[in-house]
PDB file of N, CA and C in Angstrom:
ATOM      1  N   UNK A   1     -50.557   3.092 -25.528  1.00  0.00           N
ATOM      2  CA  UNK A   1     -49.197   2.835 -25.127  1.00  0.00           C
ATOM      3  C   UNK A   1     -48.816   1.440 -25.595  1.00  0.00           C
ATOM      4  N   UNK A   2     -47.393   1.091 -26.015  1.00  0.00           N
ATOM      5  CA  UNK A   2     -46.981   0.006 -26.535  1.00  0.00           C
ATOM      6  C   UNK A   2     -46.374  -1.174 -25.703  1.00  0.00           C
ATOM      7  N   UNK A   3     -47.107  -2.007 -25.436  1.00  0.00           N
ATOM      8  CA  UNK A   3     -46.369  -3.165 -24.275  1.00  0.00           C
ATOM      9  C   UNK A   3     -44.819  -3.134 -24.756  1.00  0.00           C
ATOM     10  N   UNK A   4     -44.210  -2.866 -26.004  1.00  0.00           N
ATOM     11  CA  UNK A   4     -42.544  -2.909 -25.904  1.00  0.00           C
ATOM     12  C   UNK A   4     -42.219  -1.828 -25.005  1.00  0.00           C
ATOM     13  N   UNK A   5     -42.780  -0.387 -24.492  1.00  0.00           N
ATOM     14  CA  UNK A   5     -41.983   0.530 -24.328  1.00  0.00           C
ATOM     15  C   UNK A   5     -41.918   0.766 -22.818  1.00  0.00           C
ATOM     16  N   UNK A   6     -42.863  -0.167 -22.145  1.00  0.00           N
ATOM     17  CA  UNK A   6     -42.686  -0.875 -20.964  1.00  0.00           C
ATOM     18  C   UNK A   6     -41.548  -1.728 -20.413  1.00  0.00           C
ATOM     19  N   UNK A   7     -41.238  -2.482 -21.478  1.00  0.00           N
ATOM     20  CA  UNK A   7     -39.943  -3.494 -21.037  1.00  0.00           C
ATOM     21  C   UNK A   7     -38.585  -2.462 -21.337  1.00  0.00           C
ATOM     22  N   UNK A   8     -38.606  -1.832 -22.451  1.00  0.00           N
ATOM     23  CA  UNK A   8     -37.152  -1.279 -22.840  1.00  0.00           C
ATOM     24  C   UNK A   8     -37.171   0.175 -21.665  1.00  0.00           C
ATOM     25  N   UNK A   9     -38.558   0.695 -21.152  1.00  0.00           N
ATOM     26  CA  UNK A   9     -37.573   1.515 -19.761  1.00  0.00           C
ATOM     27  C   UNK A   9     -36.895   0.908 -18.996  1.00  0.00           C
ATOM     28  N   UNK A  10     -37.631  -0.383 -18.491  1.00  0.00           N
ATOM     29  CA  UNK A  10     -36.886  -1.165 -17.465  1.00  0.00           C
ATOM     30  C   UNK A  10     -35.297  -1.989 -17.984  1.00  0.00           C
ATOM     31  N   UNK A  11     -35.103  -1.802 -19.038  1.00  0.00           N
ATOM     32  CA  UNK A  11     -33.356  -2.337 -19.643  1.00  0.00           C
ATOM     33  C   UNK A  11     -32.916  -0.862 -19.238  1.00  0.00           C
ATOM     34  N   UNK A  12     -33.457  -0.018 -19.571  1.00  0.00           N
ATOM     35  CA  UNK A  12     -32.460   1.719 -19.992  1.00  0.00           C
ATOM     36  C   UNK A  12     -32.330   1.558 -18.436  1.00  0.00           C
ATOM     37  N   UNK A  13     -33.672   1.549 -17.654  1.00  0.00           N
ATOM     38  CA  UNK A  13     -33.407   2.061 -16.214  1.00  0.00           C
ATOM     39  C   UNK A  13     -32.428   0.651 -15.680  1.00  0.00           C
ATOM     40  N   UNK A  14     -32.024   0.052 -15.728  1.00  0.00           N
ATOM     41  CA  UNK A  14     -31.388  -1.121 -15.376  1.00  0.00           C
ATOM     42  C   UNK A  14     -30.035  -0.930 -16.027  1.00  0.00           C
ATOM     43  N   UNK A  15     -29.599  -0.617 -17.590  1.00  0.00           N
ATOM     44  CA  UNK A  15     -27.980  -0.332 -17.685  1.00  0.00           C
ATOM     45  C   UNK A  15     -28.202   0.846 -17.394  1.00  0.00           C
ATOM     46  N   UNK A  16     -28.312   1.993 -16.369  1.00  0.00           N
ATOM     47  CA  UNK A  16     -28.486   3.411 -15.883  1.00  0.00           C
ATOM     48  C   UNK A  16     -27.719   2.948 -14.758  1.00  0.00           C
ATOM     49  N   UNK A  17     -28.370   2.134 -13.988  1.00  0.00           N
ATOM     50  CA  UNK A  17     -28.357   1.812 -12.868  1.00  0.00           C
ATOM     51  C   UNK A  17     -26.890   0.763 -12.519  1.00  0.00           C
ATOM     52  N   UNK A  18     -26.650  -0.466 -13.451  1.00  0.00           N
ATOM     53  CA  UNK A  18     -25.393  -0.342 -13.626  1.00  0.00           C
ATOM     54  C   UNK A  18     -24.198   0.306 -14.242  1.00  0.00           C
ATOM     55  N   UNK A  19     -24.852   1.126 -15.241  1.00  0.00           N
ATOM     56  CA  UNK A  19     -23.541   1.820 -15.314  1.00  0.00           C
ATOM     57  C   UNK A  19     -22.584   3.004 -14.213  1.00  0.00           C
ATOM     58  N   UNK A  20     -24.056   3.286 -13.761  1.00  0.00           N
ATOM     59  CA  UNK A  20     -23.671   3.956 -12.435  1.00  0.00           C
ATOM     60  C   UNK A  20     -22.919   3.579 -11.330  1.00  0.00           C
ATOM     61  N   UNK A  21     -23.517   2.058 -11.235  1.00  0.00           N
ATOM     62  CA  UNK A  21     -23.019   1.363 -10.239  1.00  0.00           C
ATOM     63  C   UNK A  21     -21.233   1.177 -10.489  1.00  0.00           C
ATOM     64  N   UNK A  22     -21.250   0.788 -11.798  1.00  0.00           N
ATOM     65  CA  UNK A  22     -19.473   0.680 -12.543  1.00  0.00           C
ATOM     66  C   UNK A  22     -18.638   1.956 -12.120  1.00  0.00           C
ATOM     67  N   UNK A  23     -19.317   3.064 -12.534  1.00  0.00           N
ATOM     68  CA  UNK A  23     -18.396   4.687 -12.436  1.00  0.00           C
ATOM     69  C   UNK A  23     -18.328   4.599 -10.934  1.00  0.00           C
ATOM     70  N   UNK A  24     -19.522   4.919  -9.875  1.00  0.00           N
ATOM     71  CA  UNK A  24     -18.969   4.526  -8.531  1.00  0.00           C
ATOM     72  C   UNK A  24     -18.507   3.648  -7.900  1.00  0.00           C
ATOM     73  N   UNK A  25     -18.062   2.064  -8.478  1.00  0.00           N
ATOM     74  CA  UNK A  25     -16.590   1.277  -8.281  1.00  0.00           C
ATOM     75  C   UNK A  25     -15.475   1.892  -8.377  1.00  0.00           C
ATOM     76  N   UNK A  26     -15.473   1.966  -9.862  1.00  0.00           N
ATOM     77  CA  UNK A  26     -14.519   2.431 -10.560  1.00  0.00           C
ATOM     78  C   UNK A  26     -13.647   3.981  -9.678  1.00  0.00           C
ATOM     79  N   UNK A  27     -14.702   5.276  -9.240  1.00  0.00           N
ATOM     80  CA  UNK A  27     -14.610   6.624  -8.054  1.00  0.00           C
ATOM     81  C   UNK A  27     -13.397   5.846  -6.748  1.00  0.00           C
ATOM     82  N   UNK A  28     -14.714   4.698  -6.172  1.00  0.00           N
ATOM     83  CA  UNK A  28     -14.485   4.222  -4.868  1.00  0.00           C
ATOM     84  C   UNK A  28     -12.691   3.652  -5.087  1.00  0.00           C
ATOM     85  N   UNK A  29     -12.493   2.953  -6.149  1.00  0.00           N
ATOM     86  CA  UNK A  29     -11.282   2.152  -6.295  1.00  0.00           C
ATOM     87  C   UNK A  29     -10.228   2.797  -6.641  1.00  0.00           C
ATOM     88  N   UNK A  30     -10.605   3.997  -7.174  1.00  0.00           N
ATOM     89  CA  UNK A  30      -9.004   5.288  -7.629  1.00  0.00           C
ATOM     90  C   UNK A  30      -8.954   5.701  -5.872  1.00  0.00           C
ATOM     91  N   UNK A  31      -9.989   6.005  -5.435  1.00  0.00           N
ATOM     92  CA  UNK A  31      -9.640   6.872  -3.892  1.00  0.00           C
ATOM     93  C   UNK A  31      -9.232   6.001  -2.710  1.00  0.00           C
ATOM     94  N   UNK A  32      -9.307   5.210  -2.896  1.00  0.00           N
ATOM     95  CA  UNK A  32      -8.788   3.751  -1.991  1.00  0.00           C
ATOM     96  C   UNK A  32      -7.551   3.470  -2.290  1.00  0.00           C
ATOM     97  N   UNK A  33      -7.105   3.302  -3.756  1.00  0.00           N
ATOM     98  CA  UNK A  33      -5.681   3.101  -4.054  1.00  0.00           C
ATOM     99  C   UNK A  33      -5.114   4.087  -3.991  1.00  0.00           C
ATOM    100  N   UNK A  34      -5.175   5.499  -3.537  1.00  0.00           N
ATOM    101  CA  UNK A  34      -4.194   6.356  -3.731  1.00  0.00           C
ATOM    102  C   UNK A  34      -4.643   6.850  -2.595  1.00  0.00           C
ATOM    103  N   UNK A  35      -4.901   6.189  -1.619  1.00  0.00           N
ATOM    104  CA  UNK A  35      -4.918   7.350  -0.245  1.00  0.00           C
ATOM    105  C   UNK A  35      -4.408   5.980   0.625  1.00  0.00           C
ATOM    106  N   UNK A  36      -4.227   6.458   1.815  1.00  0.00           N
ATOM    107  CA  UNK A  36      -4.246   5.380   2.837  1.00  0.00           C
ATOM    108  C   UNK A  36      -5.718   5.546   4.022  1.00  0.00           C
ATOM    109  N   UNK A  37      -6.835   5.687   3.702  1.00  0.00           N
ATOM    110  CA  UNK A  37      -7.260   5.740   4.568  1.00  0.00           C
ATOM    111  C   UNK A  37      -7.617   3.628   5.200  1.00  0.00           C
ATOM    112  N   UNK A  38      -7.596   3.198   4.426  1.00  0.00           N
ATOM    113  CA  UNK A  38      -7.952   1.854   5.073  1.00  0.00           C
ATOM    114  C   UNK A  38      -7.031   1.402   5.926  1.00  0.00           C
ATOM    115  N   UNK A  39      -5.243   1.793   5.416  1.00  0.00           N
ATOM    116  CA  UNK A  39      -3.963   1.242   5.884  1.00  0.00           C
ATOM    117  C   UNK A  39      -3.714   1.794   7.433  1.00  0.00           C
ATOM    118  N   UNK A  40      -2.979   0.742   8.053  1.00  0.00           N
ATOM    119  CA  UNK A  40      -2.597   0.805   9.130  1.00  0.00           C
ATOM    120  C   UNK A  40      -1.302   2.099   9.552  1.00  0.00           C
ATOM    121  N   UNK A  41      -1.859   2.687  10.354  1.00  0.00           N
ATOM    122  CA  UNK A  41      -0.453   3.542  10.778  1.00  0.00           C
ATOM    123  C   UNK A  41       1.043   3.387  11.376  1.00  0.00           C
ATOM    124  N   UNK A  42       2.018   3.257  10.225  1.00  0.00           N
ATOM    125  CA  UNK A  42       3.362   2.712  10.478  1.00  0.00           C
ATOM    126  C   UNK A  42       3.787   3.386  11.979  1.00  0.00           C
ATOM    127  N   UNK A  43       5.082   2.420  12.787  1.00  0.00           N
ATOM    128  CA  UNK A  43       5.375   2.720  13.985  1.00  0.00           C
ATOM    129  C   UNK A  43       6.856   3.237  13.390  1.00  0.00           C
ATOM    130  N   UNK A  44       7.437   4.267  13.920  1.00  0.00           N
ATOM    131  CA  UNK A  44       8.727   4.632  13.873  1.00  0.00           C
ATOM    132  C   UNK A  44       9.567   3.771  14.837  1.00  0.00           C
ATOM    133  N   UNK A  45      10.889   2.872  14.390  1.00  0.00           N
ATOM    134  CA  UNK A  45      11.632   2.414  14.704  1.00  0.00           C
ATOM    135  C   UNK A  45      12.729   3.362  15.490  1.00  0.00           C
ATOM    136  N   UNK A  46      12.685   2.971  17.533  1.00  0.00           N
ATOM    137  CA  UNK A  46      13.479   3.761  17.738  1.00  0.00           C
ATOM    138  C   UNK A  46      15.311   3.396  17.651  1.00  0.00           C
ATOM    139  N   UNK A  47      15.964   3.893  17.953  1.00  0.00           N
ATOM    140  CA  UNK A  47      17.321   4.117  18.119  1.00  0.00           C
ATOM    141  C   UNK A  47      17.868   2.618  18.352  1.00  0.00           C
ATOM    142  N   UNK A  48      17.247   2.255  19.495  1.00  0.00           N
ATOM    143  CA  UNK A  48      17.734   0.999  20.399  1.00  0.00           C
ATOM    144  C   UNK A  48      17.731  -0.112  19.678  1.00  0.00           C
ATOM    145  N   UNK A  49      16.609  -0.055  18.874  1.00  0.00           N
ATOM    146  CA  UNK A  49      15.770  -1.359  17.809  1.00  0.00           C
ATOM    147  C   UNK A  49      16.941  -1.133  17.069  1.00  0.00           C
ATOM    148  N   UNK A  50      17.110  -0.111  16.310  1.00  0.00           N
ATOM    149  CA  UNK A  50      18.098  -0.263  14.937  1.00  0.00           C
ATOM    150  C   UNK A  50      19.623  -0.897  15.210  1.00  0.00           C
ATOM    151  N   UNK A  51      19.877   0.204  16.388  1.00  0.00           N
ATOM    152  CA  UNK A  51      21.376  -0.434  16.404  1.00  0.00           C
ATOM    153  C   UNK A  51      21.623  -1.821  16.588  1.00  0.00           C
ATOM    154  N   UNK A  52      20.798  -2.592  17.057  1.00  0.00           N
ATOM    155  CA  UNK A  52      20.701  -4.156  17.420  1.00  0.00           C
ATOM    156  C   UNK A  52      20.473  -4.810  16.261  1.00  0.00           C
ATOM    157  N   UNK A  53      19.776  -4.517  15.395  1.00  0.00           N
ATOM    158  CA  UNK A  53      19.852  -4.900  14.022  1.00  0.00           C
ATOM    159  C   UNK A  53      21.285  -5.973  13.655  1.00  0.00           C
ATOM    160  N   UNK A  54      21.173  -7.040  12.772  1.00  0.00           N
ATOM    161  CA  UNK A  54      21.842  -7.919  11.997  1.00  0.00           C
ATOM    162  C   UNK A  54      21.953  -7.382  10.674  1.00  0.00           C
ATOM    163  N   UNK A  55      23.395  -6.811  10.287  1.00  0.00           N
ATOM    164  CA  UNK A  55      23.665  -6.885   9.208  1.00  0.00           C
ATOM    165  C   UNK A  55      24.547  -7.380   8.515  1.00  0.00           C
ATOM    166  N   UNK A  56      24.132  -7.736   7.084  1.00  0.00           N
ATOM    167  CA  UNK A  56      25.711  -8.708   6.758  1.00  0.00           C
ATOM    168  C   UNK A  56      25.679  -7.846   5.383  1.00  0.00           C
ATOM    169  N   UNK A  57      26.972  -7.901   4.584  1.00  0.00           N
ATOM    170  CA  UNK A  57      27.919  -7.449   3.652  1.00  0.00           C
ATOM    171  C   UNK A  57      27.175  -8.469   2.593  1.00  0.00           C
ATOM    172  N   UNK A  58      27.238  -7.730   1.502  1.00  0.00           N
ATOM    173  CA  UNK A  58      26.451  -8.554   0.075  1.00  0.00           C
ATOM    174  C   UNK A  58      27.900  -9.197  -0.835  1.00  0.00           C
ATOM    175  N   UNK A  59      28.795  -8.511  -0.489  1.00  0.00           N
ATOM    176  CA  UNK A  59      30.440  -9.067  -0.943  1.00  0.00           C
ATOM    177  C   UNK A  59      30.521 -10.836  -0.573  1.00  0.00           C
ATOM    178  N   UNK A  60      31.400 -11.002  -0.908  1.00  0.00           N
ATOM    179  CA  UNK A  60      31.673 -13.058  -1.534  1.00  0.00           C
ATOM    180  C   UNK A  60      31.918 -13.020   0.403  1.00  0.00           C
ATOM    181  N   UNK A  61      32.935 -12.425   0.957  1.00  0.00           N
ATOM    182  CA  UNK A  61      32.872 -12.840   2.731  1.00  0.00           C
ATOM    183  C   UNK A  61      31.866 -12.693   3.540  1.00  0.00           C
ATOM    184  N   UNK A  62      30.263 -11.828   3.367  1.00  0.00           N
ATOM    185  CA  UNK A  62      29.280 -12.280   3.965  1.00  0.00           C
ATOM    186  C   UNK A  62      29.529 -11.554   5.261  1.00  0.00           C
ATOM    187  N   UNK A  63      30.238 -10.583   5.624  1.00  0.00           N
ATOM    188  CA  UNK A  63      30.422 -10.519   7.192  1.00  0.00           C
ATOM    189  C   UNK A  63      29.305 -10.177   7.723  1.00  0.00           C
ATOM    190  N   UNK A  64      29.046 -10.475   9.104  1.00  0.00           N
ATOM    191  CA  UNK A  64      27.583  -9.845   9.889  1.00  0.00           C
ATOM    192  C   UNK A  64      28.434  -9.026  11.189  1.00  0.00           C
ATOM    193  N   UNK A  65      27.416  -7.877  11.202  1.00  0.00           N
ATOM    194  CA  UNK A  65      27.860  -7.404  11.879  1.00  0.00           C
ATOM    195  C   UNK A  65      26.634  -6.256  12.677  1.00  0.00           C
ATOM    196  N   UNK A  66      27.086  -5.648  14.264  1.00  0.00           N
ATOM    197  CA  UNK A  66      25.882  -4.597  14.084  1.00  0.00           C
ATOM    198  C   UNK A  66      25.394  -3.660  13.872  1.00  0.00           C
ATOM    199  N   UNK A  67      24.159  -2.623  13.444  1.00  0.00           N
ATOM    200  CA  UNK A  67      23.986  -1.814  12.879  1.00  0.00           C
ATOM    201  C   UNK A  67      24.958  -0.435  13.176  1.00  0.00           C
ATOM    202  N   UNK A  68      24.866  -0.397  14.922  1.00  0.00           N
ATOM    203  CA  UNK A  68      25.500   0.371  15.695  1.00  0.00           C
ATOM    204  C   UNK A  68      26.516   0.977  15.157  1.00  0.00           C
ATOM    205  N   UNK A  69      27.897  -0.396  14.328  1.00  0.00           N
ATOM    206  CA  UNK A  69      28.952  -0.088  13.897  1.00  0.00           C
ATOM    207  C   UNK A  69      29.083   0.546  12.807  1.00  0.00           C
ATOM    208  N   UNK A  70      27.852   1.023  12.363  1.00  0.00           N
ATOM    209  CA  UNK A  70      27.996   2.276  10.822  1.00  0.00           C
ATOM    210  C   UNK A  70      28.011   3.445  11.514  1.00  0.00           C
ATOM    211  N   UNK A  71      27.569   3.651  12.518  1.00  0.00           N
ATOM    212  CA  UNK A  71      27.853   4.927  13.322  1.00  0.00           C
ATOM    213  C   UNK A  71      28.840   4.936  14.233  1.00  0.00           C
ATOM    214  N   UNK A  72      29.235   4.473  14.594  1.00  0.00           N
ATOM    215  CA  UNK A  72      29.990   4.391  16.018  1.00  0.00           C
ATOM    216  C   UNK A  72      31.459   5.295  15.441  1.00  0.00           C
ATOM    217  N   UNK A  73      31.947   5.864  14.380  1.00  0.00           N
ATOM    218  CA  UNK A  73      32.889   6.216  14.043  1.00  0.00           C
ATOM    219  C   UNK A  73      32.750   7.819  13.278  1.00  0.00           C
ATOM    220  N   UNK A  74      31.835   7.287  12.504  1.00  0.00           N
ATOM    221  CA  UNK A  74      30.612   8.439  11.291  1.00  0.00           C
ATOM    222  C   UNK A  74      29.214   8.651  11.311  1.00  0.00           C
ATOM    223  N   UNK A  75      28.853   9.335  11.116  1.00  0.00           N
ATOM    224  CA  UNK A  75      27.595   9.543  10.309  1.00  0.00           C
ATOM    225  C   UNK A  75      27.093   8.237   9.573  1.00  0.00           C
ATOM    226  N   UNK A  76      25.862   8.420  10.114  1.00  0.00           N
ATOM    227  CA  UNK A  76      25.220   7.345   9.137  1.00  0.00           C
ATOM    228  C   UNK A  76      23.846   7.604   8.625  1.00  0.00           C
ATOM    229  N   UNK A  77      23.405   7.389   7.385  1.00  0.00           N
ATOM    230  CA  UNK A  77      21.681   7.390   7.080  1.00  0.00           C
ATOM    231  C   UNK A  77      21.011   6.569   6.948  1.00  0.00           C
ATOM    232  N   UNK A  78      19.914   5.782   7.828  1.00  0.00           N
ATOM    233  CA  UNK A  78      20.114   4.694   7.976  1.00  0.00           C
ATOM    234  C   UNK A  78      18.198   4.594   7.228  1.00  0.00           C
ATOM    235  N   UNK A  79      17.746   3.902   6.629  1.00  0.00           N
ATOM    236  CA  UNK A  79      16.475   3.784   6.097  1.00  0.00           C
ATOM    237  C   UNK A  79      16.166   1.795   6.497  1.00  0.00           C
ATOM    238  N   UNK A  80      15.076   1.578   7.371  1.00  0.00           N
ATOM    239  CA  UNK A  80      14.554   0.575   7.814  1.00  0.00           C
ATOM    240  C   UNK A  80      13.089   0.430   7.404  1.00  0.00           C
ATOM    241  N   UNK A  81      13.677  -0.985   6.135  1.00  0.00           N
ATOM    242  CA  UNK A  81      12.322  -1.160   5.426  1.00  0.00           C
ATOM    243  C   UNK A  81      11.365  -2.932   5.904  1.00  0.00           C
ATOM    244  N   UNK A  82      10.511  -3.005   6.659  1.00  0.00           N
ATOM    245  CA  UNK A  82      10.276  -4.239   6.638  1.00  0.00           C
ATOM    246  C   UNK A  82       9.347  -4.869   5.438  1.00  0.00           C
ATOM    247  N   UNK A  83       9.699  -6.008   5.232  1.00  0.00           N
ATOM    248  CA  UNK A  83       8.634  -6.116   4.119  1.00  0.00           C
ATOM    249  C   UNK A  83       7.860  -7.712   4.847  1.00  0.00           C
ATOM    250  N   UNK A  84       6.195  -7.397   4.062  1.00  0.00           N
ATOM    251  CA  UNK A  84       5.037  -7.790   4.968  1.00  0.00           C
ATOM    252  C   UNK A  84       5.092  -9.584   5.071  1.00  0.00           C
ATOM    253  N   UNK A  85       4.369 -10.003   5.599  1.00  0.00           N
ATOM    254  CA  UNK A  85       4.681 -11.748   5.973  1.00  0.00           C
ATOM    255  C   UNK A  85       5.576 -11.866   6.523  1.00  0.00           C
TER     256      UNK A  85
END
């Protein structure tokens, strides 16, 4: 037997072993980013919360006013996004 063919199993078995290690990062990191199992479970915002809401007009007068008053007359669809920090 050849003292080289001793050292070059232990490279093959060693990039085996990381390459393996790479593909199951690589598994672990597609199924993590496309699922939520780590993420926290959002709370539904009720009724009371929204209508109290501050809103103002993106127009040059700025008015504020409260949420309540998009309904209070019509229909309204109302989508409440917080964003994190």
């Amino acid at each position: 037997m050849c003292p080289l063919q001793g050292a070059a199993g232990y490279i093959t078995m060693g990039l085996w072993t990381l390459g393996m290690g790479a593909i199951g990062a690589a598994v672990a990191g597609i199924i993590l980013a496309n699922t939520d199992l780590l993420l926290s479970k959002s709370e539904t915002a009720s009724l009371e919360y929204l209508e109290e809401a501050d809103l103002k007009t993106v127009d040059d007068e700025g008015r504020s006013f409260k949420a309540k008053e998009l309904w209070q007359k019509n229909g309204a669809v109302i989508m409440a996004v917080r964003r994190p920090g």
